[in-house]
PDB file of N, CA and C in Angstrom:
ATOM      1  N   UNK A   1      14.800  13.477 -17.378  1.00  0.00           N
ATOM      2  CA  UNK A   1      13.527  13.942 -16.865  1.00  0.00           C
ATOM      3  C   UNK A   1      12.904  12.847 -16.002  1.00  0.00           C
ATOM      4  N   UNK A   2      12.390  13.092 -15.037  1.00  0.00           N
ATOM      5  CA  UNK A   2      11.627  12.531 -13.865  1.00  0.00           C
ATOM      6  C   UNK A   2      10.623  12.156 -14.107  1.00  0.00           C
ATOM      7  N   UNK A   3       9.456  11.560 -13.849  1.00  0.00           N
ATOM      8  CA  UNK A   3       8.188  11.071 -13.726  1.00  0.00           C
ATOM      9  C   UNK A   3       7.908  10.947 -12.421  1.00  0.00           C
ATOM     10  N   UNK A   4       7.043  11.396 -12.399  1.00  0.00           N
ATOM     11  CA  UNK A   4       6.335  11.241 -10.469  1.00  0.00           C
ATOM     12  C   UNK A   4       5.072   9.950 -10.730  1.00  0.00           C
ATOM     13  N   UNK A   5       5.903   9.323  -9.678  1.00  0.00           N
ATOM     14  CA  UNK A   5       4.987   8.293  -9.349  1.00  0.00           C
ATOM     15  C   UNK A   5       3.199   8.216  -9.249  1.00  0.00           C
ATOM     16  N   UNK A   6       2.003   7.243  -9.554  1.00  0.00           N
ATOM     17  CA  UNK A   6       1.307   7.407  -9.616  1.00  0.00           C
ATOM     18  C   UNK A   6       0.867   7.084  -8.038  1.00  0.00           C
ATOM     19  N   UNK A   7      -0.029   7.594  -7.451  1.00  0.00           N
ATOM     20  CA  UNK A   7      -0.426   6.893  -6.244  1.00  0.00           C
ATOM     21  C   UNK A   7      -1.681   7.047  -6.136  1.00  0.00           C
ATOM     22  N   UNK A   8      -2.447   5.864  -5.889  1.00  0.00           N
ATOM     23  CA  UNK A   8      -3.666   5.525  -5.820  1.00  0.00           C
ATOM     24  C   UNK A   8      -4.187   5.685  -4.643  1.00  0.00           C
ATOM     25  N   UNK A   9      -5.444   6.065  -3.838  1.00  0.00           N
ATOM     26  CA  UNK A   9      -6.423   6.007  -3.010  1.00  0.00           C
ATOM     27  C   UNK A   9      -6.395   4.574  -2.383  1.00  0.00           C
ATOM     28  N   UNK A  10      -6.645   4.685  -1.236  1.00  0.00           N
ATOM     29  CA  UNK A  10      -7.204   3.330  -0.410  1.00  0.00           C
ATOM     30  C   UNK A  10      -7.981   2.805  -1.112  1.00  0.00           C
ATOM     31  N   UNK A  11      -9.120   3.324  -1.275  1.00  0.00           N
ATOM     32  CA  UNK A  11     -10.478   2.897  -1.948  1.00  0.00           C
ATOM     33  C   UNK A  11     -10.144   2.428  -2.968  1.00  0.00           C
ATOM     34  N   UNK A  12      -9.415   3.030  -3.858  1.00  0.00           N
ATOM     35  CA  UNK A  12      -9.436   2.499  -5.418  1.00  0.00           C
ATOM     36  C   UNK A  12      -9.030   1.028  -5.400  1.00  0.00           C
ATOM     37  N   UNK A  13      -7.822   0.868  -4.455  1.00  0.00           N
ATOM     38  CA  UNK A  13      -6.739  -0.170  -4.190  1.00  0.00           C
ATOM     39  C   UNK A  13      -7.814  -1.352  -3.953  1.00  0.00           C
ATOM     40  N   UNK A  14      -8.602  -0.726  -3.114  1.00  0.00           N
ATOM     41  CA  UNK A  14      -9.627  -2.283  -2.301  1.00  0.00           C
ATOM     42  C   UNK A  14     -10.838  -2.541  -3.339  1.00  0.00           C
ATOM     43  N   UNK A  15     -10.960  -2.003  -4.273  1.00  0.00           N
ATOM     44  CA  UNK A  15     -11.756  -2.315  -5.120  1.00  0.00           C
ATOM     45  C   UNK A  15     -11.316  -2.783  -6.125  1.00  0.00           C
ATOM     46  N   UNK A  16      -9.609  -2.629  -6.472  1.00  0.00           N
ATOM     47  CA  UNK A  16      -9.623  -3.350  -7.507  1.00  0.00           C
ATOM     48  C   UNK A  16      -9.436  -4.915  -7.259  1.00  0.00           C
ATOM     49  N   UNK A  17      -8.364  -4.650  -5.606  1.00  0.00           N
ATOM     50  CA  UNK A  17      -8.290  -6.166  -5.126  1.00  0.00           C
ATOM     51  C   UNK A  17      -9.487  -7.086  -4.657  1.00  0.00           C
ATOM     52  N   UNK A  18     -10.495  -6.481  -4.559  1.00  0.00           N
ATOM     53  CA  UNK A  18     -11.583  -6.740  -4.330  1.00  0.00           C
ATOM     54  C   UNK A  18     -12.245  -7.884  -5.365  1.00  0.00           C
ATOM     55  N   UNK A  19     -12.432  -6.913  -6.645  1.00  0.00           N
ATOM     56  CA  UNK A  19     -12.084  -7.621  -7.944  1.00  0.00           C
ATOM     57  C   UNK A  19     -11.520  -8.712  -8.508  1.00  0.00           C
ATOM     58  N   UNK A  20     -10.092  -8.460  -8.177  1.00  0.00           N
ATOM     59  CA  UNK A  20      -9.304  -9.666  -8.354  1.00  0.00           C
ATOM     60  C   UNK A  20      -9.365 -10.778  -7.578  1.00  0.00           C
ATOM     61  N   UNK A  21     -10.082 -10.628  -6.851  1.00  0.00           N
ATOM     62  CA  UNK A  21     -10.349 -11.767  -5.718  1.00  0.00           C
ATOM     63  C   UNK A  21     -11.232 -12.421  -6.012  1.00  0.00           C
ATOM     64  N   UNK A  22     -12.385 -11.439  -6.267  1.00  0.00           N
ATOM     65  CA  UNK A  22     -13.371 -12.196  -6.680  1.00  0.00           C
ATOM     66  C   UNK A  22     -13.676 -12.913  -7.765  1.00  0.00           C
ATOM     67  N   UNK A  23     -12.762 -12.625  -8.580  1.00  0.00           N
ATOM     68  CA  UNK A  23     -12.129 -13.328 -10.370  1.00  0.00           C
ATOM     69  C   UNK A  23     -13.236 -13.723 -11.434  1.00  0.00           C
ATOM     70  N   UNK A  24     -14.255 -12.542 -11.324  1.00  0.00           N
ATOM     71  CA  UNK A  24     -15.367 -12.358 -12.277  1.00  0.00           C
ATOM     72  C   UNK A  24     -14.291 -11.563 -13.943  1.00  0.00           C
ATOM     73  N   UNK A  25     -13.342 -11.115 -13.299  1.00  0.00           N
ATOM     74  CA  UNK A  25     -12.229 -10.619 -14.658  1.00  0.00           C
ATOM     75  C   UNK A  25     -11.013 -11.043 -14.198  1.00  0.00           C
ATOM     76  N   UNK A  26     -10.287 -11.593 -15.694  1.00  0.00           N
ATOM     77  CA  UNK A  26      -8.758 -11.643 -14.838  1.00  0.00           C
ATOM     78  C   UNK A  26      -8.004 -10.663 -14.622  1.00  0.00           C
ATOM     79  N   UNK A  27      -6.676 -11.035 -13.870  1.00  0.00           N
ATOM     80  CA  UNK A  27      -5.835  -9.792 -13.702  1.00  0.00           C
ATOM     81  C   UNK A  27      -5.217  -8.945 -14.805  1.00  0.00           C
ATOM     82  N   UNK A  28      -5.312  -9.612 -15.939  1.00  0.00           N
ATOM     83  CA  UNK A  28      -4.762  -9.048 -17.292  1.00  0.00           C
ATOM     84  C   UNK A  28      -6.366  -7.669 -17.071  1.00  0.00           C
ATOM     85  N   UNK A  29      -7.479  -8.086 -17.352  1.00  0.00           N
ATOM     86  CA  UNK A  29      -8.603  -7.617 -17.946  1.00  0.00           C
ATOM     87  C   UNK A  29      -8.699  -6.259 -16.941  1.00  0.00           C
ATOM     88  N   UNK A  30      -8.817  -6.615 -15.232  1.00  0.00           N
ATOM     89  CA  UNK A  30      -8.659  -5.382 -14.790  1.00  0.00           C
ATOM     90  C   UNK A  30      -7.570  -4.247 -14.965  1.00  0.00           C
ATOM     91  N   UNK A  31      -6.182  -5.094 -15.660  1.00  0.00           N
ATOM     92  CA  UNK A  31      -5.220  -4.119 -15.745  1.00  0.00           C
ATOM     93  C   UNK A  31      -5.554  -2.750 -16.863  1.00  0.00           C
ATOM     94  N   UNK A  32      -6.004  -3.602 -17.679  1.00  0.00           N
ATOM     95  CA  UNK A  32      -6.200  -2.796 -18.654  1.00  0.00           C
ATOM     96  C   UNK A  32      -7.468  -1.783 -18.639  1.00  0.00           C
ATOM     97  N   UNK A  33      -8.300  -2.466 -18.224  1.00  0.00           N
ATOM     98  CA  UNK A  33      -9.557  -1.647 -17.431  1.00  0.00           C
ATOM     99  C   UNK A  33      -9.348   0.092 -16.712  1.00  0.00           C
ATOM    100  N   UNK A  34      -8.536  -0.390 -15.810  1.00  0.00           N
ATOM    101  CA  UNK A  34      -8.314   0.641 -14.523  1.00  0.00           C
ATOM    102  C   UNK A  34      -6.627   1.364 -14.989  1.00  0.00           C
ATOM    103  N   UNK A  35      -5.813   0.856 -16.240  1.00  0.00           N
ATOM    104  CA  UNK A  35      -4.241   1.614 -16.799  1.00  0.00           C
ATOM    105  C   UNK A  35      -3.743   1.209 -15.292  1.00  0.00           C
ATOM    106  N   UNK A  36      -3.324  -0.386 -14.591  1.00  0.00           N
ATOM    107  CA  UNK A  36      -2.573  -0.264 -13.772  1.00  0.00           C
ATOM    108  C   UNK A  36      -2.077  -1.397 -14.236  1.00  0.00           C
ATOM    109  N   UNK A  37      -0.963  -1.559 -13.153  1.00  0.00           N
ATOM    110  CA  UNK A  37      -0.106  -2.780 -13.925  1.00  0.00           C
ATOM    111  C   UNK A  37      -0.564  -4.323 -13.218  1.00  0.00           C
ATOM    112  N   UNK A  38      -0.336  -5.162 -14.100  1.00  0.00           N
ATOM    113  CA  UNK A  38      -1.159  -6.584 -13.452  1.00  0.00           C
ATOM    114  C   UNK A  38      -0.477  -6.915 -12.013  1.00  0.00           C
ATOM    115  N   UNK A  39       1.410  -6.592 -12.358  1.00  0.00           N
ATOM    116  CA  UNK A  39       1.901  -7.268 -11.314  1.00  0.00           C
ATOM    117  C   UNK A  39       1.605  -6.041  -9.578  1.00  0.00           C
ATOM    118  N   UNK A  40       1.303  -4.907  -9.816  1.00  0.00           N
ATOM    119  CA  UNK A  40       0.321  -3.975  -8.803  1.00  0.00           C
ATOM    120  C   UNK A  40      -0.420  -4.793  -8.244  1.00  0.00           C
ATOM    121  N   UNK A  41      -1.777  -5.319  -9.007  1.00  0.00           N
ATOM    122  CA  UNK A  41      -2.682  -5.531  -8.625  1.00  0.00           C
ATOM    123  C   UNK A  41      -2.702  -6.902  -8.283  1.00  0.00           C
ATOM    124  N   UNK A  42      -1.981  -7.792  -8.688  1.00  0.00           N
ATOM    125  CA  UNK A  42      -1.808  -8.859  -8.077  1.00  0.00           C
ATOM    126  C   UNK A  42      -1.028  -8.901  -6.617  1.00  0.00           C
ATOM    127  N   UNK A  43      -0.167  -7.389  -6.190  1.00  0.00           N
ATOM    128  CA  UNK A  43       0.104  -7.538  -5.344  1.00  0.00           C
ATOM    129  C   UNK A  43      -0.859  -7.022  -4.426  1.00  0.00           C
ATOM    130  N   UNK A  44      -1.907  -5.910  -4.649  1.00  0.00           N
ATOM    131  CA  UNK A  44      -2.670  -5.769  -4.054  1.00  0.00           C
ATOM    132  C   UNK A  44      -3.830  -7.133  -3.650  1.00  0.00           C
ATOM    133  N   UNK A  45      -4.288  -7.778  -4.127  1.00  0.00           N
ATOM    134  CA  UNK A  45      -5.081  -8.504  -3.800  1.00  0.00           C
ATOM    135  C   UNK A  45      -3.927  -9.743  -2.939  1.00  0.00           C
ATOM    136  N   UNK A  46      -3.020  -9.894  -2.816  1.00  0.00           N
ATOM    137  CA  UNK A  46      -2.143 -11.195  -2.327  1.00  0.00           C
ATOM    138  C   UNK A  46      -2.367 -10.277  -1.035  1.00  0.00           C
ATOM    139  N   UNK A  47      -2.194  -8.934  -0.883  1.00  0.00           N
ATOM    140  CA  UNK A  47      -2.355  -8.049   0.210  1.00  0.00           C
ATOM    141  C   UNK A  47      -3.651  -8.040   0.654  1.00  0.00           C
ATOM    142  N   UNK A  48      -4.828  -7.768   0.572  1.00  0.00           N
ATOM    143  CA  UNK A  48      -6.192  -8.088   0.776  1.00  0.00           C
ATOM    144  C   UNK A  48      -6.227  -9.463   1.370  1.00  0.00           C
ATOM    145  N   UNK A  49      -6.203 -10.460   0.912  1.00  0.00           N
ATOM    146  CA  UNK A  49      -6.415 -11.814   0.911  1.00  0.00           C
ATOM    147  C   UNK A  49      -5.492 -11.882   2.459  1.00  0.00           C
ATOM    148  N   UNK A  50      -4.120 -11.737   2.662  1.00  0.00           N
ATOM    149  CA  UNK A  50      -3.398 -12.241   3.942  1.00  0.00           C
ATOM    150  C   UNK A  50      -3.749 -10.995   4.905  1.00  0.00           C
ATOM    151  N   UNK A  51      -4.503  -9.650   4.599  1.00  0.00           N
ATOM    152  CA  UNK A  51      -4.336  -9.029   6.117  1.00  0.00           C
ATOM    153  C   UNK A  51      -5.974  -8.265   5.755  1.00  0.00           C
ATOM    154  N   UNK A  52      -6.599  -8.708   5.215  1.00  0.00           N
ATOM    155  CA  UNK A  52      -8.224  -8.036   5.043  1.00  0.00           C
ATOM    156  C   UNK A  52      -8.555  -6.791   5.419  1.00  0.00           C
ATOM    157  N   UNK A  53      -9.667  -6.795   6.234  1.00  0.00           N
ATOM    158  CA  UNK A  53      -9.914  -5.038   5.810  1.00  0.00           C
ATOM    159  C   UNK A  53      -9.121  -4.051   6.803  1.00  0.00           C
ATOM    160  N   UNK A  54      -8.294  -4.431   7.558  1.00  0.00           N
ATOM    161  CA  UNK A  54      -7.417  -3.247   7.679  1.00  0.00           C
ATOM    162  C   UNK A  54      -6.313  -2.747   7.044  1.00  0.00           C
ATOM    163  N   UNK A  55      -5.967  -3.637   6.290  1.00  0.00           N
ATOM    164  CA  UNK A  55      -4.721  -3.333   5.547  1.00  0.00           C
ATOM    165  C   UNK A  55      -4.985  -1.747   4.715  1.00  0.00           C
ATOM    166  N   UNK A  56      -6.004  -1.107   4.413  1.00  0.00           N
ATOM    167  CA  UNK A  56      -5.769   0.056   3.620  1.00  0.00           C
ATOM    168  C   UNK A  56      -5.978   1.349   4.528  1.00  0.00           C
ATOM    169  N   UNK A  57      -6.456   1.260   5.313  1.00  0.00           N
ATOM    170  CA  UNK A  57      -6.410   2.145   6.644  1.00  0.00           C
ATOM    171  C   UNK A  57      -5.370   2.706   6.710  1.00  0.00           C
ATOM    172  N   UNK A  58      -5.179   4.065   7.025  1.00  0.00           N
ATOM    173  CA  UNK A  58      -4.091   4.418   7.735  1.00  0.00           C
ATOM    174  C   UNK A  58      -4.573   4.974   9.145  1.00  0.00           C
ATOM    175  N   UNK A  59      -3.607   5.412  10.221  1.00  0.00           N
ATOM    176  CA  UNK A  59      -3.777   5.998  11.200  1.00  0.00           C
ATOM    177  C   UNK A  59      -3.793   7.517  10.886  1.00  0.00           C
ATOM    178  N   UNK A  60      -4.548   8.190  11.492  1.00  0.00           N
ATOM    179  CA  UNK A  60      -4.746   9.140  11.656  1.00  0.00           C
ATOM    180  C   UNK A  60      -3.167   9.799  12.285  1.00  0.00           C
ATOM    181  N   UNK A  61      -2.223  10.514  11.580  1.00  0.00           N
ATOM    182  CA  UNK A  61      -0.770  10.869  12.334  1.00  0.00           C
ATOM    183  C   UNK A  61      -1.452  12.119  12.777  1.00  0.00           C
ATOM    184  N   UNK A  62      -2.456  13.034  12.579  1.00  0.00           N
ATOM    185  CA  UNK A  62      -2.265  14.048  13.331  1.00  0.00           C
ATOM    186  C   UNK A  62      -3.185  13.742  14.992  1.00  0.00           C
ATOM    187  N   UNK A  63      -4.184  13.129  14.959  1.00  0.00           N
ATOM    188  CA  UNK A  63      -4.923  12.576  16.272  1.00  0.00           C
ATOM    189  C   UNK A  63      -4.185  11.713  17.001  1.00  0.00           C
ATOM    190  N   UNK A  64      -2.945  10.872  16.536  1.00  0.00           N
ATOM    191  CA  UNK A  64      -2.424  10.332  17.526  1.00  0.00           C
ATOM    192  C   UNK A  64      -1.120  11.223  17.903  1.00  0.00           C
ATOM    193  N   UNK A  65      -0.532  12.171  17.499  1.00  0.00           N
ATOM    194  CA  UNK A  65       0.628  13.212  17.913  1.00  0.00           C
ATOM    195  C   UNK A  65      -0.493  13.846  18.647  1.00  0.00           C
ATOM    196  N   UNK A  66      -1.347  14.222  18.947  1.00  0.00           N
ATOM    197  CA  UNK A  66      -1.862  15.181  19.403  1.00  0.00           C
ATOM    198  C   UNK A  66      -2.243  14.534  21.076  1.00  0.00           C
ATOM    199  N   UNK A  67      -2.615  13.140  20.838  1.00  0.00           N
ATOM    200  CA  UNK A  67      -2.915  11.768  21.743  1.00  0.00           C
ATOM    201  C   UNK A  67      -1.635  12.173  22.451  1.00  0.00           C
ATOM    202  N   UNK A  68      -0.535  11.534  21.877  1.00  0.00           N
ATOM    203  CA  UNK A  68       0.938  11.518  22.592  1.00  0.00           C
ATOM    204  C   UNK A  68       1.149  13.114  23.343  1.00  0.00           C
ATOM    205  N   UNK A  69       1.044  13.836  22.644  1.00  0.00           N
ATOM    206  CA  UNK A  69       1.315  15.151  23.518  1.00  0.00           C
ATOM    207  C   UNK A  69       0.271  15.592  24.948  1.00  0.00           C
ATOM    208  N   UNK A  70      -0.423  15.298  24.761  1.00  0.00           N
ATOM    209  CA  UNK A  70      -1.716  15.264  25.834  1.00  0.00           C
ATOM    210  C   UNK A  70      -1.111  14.073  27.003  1.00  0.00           C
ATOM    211  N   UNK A  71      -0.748  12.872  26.047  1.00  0.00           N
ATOM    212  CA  UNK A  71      -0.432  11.839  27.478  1.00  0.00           C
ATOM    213  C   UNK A  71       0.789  12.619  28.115  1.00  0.00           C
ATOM    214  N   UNK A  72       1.539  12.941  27.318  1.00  0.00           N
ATOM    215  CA  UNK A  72       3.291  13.423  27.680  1.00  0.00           C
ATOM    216  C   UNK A  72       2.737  14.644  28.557  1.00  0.00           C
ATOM    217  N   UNK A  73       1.917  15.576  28.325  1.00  0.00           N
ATOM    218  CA  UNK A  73       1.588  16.570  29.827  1.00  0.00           C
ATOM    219  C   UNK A  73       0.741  16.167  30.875  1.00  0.00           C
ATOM    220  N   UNK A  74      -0.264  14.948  30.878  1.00  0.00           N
ATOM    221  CA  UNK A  74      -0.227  14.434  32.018  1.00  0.00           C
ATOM    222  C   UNK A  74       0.254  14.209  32.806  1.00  0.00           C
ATOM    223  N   UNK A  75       1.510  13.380  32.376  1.00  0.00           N
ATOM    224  CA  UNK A  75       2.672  12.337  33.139  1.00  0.00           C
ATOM    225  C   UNK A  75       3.040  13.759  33.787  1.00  0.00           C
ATOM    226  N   UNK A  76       3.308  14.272  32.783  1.00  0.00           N
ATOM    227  CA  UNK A  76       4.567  15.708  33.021  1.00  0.00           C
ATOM    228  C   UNK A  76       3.926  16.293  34.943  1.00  0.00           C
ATOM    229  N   UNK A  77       2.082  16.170  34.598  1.00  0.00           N
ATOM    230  CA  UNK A  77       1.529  16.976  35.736  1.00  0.00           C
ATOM    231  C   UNK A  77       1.296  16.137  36.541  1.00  0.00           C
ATOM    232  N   UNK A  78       1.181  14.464  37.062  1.00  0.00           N
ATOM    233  CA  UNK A  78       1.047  13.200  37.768  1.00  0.00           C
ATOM    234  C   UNK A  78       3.023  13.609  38.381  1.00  0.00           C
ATOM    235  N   UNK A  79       3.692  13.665  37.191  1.00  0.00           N
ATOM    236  CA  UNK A  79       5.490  13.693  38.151  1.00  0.00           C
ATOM    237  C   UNK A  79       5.980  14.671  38.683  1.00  0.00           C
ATOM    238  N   UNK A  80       4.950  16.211  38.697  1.00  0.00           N
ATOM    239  CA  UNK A  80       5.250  17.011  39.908  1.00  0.00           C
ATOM    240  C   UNK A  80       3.731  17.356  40.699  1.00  0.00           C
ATOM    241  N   UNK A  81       2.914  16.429  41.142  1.00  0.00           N
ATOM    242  CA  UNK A  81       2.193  16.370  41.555  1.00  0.00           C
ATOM    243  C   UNK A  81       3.153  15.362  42.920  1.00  0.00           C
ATOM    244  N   UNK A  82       3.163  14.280  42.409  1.00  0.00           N
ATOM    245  CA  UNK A  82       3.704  13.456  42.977  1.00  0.00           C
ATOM    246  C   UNK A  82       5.059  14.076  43.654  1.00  0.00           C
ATOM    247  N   UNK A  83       6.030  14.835  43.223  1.00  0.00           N
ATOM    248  CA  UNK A  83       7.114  15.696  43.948  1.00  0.00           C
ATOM    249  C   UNK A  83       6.932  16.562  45.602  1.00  0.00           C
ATOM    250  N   UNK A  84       5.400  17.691  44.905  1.00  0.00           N
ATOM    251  CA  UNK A  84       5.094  17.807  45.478  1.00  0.00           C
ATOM    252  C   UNK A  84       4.210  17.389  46.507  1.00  0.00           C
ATOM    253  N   UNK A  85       3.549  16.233  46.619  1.00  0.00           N
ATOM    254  CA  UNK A  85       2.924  15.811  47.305  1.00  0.00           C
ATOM    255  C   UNK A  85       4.146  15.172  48.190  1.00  0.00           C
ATOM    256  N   UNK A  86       5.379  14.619  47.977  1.00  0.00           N
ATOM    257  CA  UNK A  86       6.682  14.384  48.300  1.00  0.00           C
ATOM    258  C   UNK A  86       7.259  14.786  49.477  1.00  0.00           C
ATOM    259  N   UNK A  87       7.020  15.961  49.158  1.00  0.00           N
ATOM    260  CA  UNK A  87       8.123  17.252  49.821  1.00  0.00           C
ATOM    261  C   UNK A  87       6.801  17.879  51.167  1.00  0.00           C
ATOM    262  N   UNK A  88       5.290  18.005  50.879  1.00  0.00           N
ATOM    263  CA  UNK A  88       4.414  17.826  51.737  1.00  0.00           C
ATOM    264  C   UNK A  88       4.396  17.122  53.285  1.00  0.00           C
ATOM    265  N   UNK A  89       4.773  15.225  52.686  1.00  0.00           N
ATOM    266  CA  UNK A  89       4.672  14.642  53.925  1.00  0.00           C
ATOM    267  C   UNK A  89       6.007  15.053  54.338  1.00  0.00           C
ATOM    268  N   UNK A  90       6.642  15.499  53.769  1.00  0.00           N
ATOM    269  CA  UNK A  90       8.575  15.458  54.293  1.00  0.00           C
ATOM    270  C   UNK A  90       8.039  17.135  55.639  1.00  0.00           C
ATOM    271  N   UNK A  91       7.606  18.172  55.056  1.00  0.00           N
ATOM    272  CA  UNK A  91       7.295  19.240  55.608  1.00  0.00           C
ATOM    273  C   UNK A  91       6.303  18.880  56.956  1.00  0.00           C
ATOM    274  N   UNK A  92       5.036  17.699  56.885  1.00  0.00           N
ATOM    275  CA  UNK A  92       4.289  17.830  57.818  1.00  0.00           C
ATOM    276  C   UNK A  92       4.918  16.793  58.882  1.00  0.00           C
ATOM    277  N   UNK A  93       5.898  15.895  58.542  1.00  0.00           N
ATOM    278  CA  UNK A  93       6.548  15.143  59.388  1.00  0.00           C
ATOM    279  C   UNK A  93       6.993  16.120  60.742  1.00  0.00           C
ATOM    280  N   UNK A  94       7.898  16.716  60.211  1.00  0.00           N
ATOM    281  CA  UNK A  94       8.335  17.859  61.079  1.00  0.00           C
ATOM    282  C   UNK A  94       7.111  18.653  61.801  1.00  0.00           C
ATOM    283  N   UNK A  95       5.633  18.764  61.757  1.00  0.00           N
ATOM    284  CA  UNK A  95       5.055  19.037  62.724  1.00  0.00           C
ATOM    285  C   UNK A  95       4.491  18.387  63.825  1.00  0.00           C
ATOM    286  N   UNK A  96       4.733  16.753  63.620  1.00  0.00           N
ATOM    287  CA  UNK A  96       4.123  15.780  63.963  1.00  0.00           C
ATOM    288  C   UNK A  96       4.921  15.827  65.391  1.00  0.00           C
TER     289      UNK A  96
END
């Protein structure tokens, strides 16, 4: 039988490393506090401490696919813009 992993919230994460940083409890005391494991939360705060407050952020994956598809039909309409604008001077040459 399986067990599914527990997974915690951003928020929860930065508050406990938050905590541990600030070392008003030790890492034993929050473990037991919050049912997580010391060596977690010690990795969370070693994580806090070397990359601060962006580290729990994620990117938004659906606003930037949506970003990329928008740039990708620009280009798409700038590289037959540009074709045709191409084939234009090639056509008005010949009236010149």
């Amino acid at each position: 039988m399986t067990t599914k992993r527990k997974q915690y919230s951003n928020n929860f994460k930065f508050k406990i490393a938050l905590e541990a940083v600030k070392g008003a409890k030790t890492v034993s005391q929050l473990a037991a506090e919050y049912n997580v494991h010391p060596t977690q939360i010690g990795t969370w705060k070693k994580q806090l401490v070397q990359q601060g407050k962006t580290l729990y952020t994620r990117p938004n994956d659906r606003q930037q696919r949506e970003q990329q598809d928008k740039e990708a039909a620009l280009y798409e309409q700038i590289g037959r813009l540009k074709m045709e604008l191409e084939w234009l001077k090639k056509k008005a040459a010949a009236f010149d």
